[in-house]
PDBML (XML) file of the C-alpha atoms, coordinates in Angstrom:
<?xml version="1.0" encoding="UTF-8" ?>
<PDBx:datablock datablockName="MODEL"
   xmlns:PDBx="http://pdbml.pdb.org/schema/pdbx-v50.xsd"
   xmlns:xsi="http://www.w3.org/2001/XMLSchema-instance"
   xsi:schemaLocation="http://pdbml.pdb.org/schema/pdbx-v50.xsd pdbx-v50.xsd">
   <PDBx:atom_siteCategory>
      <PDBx:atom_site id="1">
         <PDBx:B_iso_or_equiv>0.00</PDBx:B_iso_or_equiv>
         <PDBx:Cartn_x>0.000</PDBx:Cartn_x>
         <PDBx:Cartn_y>0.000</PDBx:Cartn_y>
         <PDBx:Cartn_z>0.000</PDBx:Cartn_z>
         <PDBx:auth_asym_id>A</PDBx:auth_asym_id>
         <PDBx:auth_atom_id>CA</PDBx:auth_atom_id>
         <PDBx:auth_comp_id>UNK</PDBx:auth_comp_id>
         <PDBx:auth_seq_id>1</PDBx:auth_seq_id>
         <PDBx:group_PDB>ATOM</PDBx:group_PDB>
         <PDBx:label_alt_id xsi:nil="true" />
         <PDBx:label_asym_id>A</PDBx:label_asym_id>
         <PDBx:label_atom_id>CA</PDBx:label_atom_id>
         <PDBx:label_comp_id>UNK</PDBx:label_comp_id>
         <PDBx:label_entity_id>1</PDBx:label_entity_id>
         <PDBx:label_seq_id>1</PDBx:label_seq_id>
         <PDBx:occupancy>1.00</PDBx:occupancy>
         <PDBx:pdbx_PDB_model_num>1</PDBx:pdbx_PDB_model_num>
         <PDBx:type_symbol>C</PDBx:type_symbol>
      </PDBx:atom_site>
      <PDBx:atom_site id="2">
         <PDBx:B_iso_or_equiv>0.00</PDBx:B_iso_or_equiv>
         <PDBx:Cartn_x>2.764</PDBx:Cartn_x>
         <PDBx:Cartn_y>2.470</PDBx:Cartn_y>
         <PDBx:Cartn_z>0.601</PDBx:Cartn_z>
         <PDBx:auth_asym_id>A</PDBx:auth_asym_id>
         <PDBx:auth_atom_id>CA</PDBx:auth_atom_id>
         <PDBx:auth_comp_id>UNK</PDBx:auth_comp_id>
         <PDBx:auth_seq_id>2</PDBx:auth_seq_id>
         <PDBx:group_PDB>ATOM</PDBx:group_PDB>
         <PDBx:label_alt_id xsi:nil="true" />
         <PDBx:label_asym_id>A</PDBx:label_asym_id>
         <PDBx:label_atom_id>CA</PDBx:label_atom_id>
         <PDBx:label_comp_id>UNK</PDBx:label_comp_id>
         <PDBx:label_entity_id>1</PDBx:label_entity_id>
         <PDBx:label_seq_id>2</PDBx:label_seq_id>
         <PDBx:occupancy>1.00</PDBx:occupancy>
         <PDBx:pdbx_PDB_model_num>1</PDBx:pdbx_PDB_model_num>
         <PDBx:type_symbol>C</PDBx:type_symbol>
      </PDBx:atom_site>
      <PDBx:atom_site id="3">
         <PDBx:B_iso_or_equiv>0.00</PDBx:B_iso_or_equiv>
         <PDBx:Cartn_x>4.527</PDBx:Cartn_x>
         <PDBx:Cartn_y>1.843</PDBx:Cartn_y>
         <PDBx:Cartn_z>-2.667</PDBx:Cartn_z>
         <PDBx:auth_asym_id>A</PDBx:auth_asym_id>
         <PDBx:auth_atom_id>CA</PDBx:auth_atom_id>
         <PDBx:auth_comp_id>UNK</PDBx:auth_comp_id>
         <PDBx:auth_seq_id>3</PDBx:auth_seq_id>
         <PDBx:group_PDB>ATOM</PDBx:group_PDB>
         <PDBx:label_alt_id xsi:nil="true" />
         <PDBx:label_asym_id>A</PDBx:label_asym_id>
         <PDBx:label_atom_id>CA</PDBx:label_atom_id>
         <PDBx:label_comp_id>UNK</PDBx:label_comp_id>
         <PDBx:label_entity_id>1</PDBx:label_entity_id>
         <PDBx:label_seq_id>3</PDBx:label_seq_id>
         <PDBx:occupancy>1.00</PDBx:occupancy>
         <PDBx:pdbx_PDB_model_num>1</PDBx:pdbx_PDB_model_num>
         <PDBx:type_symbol>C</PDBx:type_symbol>
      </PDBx:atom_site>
      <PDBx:atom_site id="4">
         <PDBx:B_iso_or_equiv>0.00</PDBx:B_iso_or_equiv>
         <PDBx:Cartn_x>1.258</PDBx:Cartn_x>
         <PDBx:Cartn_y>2.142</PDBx:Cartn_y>
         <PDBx:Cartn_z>-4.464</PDBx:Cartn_z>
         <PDBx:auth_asym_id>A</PDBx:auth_asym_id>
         <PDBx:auth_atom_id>CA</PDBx:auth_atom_id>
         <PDBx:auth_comp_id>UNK</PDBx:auth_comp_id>
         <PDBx:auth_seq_id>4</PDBx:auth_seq_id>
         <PDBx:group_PDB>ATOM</PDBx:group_PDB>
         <PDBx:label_alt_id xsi:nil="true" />
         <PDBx:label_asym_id>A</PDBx:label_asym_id>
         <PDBx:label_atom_id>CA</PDBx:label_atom_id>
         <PDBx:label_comp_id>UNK</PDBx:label_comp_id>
         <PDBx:label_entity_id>1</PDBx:label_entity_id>
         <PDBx:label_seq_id>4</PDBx:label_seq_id>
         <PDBx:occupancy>1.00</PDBx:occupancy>
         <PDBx:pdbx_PDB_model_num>1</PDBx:pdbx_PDB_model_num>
         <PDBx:type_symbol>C</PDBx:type_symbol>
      </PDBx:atom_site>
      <PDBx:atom_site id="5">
         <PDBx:B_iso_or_equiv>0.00</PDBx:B_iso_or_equiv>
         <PDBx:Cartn_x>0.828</PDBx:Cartn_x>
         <PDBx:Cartn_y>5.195</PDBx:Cartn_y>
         <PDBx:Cartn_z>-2.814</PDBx:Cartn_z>
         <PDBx:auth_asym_id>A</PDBx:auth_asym_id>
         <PDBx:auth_atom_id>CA</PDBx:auth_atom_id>
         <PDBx:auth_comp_id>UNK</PDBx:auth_comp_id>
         <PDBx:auth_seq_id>5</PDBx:auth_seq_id>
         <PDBx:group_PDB>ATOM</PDBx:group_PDB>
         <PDBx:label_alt_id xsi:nil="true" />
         <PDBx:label_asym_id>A</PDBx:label_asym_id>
         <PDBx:label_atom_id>CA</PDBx:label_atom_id>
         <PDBx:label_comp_id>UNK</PDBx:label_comp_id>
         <PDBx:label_entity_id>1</PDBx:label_entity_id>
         <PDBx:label_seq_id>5</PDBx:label_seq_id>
         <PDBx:occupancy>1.00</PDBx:occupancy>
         <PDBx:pdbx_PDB_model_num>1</PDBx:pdbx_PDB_model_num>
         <PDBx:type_symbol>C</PDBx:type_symbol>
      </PDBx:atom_site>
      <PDBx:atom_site id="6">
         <PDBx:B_iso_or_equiv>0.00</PDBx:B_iso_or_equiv>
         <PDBx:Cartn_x>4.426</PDBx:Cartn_x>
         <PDBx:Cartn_y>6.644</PDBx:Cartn_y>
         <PDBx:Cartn_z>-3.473</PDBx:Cartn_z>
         <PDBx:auth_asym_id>A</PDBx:auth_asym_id>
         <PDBx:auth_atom_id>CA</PDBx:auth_atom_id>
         <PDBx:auth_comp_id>UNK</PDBx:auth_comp_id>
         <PDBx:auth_seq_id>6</PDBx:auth_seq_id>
         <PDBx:group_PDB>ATOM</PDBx:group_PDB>
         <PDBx:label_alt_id xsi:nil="true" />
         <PDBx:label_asym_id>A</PDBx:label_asym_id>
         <PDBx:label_atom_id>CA</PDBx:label_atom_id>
         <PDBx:label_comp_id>UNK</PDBx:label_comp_id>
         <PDBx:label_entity_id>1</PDBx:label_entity_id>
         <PDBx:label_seq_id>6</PDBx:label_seq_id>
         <PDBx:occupancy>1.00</PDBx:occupancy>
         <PDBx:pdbx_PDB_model_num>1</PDBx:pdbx_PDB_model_num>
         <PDBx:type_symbol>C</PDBx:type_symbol>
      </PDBx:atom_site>
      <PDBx:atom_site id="7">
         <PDBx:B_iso_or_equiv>0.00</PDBx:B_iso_or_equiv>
         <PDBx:Cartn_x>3.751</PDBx:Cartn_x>
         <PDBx:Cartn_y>5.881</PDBx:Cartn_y>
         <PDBx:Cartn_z>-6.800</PDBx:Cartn_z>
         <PDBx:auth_asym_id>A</PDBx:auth_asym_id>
         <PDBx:auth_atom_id>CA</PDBx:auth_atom_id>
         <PDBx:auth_comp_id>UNK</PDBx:auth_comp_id>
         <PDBx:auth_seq_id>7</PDBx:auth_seq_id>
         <PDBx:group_PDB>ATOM</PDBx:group_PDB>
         <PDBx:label_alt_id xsi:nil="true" />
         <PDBx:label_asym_id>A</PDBx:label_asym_id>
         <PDBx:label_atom_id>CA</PDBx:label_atom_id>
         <PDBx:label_comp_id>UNK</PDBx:label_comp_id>
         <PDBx:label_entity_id>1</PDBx:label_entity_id>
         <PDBx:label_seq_id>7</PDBx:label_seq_id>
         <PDBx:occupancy>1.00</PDBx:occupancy>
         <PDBx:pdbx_PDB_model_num>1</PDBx:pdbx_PDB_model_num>
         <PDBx:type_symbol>C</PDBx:type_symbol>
      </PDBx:atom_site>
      <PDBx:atom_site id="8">
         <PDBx:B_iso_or_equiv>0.00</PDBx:B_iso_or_equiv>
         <PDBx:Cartn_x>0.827</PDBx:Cartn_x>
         <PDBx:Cartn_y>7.605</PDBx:Cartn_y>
         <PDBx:Cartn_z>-7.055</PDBx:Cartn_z>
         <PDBx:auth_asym_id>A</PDBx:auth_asym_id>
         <PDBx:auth_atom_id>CA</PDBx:auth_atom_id>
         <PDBx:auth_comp_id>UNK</PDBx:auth_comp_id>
         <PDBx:auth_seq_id>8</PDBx:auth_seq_id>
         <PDBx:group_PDB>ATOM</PDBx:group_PDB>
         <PDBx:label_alt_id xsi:nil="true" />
         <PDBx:label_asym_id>A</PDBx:label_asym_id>
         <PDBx:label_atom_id>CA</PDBx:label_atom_id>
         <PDBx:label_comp_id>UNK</PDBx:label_comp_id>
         <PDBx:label_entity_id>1</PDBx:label_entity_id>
         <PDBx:label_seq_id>8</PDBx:label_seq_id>
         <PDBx:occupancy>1.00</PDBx:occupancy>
         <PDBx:pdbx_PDB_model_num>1</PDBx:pdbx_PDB_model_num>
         <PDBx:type_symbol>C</PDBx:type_symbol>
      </PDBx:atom_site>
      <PDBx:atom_site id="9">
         <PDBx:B_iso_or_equiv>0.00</PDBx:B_iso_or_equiv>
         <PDBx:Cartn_x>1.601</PDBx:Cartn_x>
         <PDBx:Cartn_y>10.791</PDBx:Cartn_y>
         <PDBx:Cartn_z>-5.520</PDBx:Cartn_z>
         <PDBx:auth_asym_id>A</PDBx:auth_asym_id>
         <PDBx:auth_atom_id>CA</PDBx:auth_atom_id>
         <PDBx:auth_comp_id>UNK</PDBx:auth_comp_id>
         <PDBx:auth_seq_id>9</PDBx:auth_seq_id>
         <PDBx:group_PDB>ATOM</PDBx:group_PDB>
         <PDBx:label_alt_id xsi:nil="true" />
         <PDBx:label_asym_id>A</PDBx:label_asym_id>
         <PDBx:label_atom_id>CA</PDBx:label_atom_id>
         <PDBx:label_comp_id>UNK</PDBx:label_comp_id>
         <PDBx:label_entity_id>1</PDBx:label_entity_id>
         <PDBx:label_seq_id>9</PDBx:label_seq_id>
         <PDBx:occupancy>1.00</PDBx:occupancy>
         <PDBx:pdbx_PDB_model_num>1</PDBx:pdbx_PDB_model_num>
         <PDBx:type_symbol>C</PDBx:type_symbol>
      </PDBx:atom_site>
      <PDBx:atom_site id="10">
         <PDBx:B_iso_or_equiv>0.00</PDBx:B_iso_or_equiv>
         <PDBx:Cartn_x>5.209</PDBx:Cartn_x>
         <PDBx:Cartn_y>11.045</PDBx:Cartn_y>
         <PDBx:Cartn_z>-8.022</PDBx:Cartn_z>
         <PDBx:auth_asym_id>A</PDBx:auth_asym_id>
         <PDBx:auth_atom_id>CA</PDBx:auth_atom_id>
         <PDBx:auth_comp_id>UNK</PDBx:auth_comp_id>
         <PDBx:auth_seq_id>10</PDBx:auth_seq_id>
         <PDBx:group_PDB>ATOM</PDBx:group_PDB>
         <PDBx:label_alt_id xsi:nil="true" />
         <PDBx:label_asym_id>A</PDBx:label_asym_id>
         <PDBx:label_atom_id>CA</PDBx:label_atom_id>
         <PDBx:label_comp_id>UNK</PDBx:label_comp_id>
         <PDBx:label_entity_id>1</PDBx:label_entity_id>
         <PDBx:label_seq_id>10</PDBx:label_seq_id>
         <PDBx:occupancy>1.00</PDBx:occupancy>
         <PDBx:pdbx_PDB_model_num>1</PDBx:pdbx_PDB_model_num>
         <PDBx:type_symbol>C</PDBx:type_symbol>
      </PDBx:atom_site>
      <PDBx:atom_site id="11">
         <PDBx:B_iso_or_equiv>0.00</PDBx:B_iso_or_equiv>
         <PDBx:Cartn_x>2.988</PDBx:Cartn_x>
         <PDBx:Cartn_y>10.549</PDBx:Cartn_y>
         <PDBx:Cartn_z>-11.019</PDBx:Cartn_z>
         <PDBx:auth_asym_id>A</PDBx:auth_asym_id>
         <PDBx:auth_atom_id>CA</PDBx:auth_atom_id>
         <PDBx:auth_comp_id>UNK</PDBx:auth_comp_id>
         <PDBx:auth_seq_id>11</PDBx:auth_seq_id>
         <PDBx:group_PDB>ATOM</PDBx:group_PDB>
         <PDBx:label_alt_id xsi:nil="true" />
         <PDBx:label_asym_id>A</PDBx:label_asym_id>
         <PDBx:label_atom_id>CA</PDBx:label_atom_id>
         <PDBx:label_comp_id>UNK</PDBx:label_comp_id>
         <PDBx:label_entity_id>1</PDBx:label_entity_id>
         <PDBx:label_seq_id>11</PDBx:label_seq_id>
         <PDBx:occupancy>1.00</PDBx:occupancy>
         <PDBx:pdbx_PDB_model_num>1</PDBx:pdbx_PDB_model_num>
         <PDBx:type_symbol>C</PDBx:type_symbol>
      </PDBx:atom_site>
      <PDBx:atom_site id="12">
         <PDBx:B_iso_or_equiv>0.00</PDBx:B_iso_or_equiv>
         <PDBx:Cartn_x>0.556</PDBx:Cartn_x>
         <PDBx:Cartn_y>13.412</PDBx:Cartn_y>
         <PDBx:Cartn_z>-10.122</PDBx:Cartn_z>
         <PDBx:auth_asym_id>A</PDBx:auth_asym_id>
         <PDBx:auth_atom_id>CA</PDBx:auth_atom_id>
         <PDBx:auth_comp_id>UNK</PDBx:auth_comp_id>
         <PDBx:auth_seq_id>12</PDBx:auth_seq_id>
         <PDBx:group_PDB>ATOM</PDBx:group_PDB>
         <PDBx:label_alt_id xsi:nil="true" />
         <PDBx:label_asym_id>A</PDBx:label_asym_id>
         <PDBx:label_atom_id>CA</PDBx:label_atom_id>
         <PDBx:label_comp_id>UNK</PDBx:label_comp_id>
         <PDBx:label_entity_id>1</PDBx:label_entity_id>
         <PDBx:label_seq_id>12</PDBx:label_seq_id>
         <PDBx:occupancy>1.00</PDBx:occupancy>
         <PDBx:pdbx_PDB_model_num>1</PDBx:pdbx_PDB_model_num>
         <PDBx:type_symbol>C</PDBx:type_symbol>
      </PDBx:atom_site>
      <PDBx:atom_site id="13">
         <PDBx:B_iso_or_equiv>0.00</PDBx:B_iso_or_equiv>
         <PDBx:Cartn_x>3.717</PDBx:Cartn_x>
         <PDBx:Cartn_y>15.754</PDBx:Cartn_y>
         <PDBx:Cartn_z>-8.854</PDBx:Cartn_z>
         <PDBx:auth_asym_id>A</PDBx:auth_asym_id>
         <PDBx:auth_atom_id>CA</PDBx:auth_atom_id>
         <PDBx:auth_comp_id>UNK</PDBx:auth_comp_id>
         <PDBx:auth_seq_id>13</PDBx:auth_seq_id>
         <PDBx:group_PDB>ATOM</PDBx:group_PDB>
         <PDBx:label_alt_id xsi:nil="true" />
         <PDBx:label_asym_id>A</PDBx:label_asym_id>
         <PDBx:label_atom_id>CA</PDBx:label_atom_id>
         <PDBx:label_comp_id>UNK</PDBx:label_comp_id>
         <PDBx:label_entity_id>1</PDBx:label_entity_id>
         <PDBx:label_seq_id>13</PDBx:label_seq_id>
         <PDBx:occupancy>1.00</PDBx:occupancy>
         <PDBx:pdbx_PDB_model_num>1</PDBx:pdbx_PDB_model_num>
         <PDBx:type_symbol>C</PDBx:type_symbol>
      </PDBx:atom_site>
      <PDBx:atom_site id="14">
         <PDBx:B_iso_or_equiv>0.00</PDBx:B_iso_or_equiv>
         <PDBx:Cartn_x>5.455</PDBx:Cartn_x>
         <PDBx:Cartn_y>14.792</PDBx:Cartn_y>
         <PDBx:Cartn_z>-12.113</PDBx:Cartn_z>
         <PDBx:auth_asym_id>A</PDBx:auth_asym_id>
         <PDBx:auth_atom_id>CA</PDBx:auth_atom_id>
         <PDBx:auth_comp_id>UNK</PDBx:auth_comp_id>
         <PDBx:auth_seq_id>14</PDBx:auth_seq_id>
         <PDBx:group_PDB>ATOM</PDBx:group_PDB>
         <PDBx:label_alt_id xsi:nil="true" />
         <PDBx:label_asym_id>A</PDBx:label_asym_id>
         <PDBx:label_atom_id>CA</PDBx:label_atom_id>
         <PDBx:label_comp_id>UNK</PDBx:label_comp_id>
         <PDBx:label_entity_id>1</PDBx:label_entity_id>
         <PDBx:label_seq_id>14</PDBx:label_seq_id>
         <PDBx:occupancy>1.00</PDBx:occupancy>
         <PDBx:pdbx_PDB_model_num>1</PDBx:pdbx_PDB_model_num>
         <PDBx:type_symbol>C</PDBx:type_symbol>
      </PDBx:atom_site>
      <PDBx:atom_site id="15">
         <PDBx:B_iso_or_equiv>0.00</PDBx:B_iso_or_equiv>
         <PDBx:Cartn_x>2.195</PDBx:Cartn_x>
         <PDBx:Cartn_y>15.700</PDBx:Cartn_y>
         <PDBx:Cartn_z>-14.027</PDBx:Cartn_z>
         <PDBx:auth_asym_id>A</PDBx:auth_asym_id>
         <PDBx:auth_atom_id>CA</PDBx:auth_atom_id>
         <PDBx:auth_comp_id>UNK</PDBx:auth_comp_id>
         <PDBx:auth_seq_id>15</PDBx:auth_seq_id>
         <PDBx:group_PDB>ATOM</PDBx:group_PDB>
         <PDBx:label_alt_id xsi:nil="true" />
         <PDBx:label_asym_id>A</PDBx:label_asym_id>
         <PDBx:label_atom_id>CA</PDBx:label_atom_id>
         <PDBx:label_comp_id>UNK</PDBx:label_comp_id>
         <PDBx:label_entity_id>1</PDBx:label_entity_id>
         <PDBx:label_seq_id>15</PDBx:label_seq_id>
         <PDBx:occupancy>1.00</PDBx:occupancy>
         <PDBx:pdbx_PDB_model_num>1</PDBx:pdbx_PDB_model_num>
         <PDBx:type_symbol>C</PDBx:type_symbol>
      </PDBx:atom_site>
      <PDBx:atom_site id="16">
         <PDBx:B_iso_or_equiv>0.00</PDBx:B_iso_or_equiv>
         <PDBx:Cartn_x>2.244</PDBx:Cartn_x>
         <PDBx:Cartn_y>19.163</PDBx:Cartn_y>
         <PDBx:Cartn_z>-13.028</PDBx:Cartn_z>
         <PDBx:auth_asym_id>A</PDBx:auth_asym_id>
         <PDBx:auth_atom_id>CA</PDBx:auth_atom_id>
         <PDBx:auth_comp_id>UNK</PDBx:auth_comp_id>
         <PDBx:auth_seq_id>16</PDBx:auth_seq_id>
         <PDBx:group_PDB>ATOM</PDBx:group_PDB>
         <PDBx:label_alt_id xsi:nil="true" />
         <PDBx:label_asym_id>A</PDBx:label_asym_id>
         <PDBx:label_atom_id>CA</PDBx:label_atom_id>
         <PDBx:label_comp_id>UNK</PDBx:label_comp_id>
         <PDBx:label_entity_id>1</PDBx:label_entity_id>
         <PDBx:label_seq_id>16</PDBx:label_seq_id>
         <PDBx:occupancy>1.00</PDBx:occupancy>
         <PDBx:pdbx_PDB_model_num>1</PDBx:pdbx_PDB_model_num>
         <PDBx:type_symbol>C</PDBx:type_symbol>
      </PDBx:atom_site>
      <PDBx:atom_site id="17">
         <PDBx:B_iso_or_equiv>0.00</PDBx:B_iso_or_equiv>
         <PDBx:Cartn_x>4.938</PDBx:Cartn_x>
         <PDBx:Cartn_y>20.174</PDBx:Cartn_y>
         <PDBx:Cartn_z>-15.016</PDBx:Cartn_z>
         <PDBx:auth_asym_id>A</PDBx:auth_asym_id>
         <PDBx:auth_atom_id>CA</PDBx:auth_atom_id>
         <PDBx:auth_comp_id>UNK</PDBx:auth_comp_id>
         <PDBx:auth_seq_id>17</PDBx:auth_seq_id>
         <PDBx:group_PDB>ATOM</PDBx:group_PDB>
         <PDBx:label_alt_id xsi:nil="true" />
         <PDBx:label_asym_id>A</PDBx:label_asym_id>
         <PDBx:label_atom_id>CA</PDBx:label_atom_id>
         <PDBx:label_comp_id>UNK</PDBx:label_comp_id>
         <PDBx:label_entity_id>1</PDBx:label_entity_id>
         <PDBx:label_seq_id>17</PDBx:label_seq_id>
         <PDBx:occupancy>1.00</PDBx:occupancy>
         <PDBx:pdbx_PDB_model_num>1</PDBx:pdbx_PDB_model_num>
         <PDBx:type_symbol>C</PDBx:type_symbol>
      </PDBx:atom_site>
      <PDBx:atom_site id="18">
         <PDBx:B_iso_or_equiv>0.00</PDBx:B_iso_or_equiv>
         <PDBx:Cartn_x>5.352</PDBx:Cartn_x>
         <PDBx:Cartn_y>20.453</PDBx:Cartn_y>
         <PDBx:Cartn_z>-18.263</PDBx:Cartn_z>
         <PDBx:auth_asym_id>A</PDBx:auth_asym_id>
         <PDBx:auth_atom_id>CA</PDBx:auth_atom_id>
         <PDBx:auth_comp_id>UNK</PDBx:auth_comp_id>
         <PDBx:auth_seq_id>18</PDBx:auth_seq_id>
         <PDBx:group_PDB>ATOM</PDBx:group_PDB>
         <PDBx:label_alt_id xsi:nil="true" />
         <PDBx:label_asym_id>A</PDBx:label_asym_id>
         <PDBx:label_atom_id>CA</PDBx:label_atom_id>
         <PDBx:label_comp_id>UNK</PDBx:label_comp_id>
         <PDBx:label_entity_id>1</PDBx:label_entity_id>
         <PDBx:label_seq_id>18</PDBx:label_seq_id>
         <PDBx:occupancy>1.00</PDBx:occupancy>
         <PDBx:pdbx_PDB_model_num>1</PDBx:pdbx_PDB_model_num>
         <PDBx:type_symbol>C</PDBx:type_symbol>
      </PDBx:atom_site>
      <PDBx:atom_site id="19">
         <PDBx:B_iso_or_equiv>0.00</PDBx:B_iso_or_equiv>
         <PDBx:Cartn_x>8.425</PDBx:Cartn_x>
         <PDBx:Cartn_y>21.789</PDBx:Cartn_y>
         <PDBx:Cartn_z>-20.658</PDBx:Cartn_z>
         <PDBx:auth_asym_id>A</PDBx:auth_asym_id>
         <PDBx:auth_atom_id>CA</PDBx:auth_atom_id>
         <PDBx:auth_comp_id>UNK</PDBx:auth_comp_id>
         <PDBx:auth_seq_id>19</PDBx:auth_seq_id>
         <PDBx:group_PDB>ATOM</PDBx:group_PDB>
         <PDBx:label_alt_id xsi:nil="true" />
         <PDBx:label_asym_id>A</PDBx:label_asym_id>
         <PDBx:label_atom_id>CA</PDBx:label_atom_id>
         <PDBx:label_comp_id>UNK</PDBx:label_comp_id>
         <PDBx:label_entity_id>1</PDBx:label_entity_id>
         <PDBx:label_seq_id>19</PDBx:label_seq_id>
         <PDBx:occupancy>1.00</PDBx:occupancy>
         <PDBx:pdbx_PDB_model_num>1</PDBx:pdbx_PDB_model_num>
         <PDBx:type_symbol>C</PDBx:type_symbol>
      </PDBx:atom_site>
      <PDBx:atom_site id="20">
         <PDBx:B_iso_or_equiv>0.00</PDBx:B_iso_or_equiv>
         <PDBx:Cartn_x>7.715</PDBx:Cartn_x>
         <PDBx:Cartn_y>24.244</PDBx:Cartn_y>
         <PDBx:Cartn_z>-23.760</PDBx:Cartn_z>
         <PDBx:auth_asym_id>A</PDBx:auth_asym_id>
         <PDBx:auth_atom_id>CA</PDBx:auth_atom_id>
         <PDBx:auth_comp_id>UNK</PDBx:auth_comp_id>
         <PDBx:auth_seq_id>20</PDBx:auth_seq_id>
         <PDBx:group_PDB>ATOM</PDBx:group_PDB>
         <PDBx:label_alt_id xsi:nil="true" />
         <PDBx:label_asym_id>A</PDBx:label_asym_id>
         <PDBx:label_atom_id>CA</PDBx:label_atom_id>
         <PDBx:label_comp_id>UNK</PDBx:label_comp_id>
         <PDBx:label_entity_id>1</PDBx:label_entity_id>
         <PDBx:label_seq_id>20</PDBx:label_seq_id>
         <PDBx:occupancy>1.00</PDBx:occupancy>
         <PDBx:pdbx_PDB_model_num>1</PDBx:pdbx_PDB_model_num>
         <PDBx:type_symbol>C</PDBx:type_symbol>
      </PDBx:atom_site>
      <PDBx:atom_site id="21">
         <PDBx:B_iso_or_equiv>0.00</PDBx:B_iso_or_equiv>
         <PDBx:Cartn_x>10.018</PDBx:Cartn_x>
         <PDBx:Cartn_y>25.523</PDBx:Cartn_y>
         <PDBx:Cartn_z>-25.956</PDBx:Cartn_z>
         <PDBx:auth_asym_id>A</PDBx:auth_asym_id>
         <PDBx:auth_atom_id>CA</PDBx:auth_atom_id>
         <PDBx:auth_comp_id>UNK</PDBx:auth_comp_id>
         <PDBx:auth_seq_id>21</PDBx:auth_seq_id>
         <PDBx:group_PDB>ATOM</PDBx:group_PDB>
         <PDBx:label_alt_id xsi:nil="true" />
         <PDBx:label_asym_id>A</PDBx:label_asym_id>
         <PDBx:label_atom_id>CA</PDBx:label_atom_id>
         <PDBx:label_comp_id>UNK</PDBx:label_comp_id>
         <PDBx:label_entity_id>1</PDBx:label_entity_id>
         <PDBx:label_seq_id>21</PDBx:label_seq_id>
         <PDBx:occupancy>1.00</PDBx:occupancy>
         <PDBx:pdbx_PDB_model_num>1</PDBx:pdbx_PDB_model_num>
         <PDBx:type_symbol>C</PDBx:type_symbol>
      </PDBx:atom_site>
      <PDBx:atom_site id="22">
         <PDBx:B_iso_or_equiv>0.00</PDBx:B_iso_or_equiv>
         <PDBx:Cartn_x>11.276</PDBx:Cartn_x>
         <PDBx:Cartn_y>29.171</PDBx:Cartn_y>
         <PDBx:Cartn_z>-26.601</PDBx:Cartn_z>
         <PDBx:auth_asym_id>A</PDBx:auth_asym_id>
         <PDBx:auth_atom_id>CA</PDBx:auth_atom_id>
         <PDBx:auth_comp_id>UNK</PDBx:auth_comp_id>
         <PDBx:auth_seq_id>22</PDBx:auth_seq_id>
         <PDBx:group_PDB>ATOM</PDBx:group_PDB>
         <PDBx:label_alt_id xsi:nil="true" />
         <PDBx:label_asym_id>A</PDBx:label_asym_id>
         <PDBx:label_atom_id>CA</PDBx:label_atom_id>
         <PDBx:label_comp_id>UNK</PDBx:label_comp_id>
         <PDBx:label_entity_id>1</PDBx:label_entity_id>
         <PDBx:label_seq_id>22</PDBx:label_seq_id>
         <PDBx:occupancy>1.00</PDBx:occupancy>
         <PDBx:pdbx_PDB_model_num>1</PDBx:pdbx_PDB_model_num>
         <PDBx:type_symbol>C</PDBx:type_symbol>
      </PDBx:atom_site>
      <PDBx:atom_site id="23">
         <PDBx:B_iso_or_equiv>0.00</PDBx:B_iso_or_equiv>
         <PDBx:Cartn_x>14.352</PDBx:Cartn_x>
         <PDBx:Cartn_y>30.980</PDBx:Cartn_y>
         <PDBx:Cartn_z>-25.819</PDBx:Cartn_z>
         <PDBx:auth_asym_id>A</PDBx:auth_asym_id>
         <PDBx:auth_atom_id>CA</PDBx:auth_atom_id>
         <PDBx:auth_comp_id>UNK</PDBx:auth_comp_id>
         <PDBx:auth_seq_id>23</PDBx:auth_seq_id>
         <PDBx:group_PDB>ATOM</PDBx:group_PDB>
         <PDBx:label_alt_id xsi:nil="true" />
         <PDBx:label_asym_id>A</PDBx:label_asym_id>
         <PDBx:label_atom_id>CA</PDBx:label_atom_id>
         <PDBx:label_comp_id>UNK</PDBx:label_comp_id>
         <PDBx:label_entity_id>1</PDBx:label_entity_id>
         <PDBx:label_seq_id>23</PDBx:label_seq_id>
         <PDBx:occupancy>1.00</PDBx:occupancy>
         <PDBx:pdbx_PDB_model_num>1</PDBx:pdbx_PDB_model_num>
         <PDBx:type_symbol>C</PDBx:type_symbol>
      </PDBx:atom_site>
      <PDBx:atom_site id="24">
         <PDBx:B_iso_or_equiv>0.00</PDBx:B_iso_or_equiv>
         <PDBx:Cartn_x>14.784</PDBx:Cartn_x>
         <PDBx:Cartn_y>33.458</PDBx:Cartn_y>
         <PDBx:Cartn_z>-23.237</PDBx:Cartn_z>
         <PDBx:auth_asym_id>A</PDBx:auth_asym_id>
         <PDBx:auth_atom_id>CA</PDBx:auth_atom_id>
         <PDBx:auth_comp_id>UNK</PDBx:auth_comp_id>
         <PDBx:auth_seq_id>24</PDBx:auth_seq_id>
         <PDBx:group_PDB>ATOM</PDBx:group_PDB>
         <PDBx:label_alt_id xsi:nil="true" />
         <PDBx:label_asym_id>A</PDBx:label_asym_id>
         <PDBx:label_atom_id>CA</PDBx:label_atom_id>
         <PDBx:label_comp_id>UNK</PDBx:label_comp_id>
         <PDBx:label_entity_id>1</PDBx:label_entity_id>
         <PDBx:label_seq_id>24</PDBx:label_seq_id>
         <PDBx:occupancy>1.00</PDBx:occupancy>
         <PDBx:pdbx_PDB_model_num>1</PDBx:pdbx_PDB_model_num>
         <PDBx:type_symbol>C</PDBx:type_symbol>
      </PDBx:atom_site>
   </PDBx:atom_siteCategory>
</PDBx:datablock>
């Protein structure tokens, strides 16, 4: 249950964000 949920919780952080390209 605790690796399920560890799982869980990096996929939604990792979800959040997201590259795009352009230069600064």
């Amino acid at each position: 249950v605790i690796i399920m949920l560890s799982l869980l919780l990096m996929v939604g952080v990792s979800s959040s964000a997201y590259a795009h390209p352009g230069r600064l």
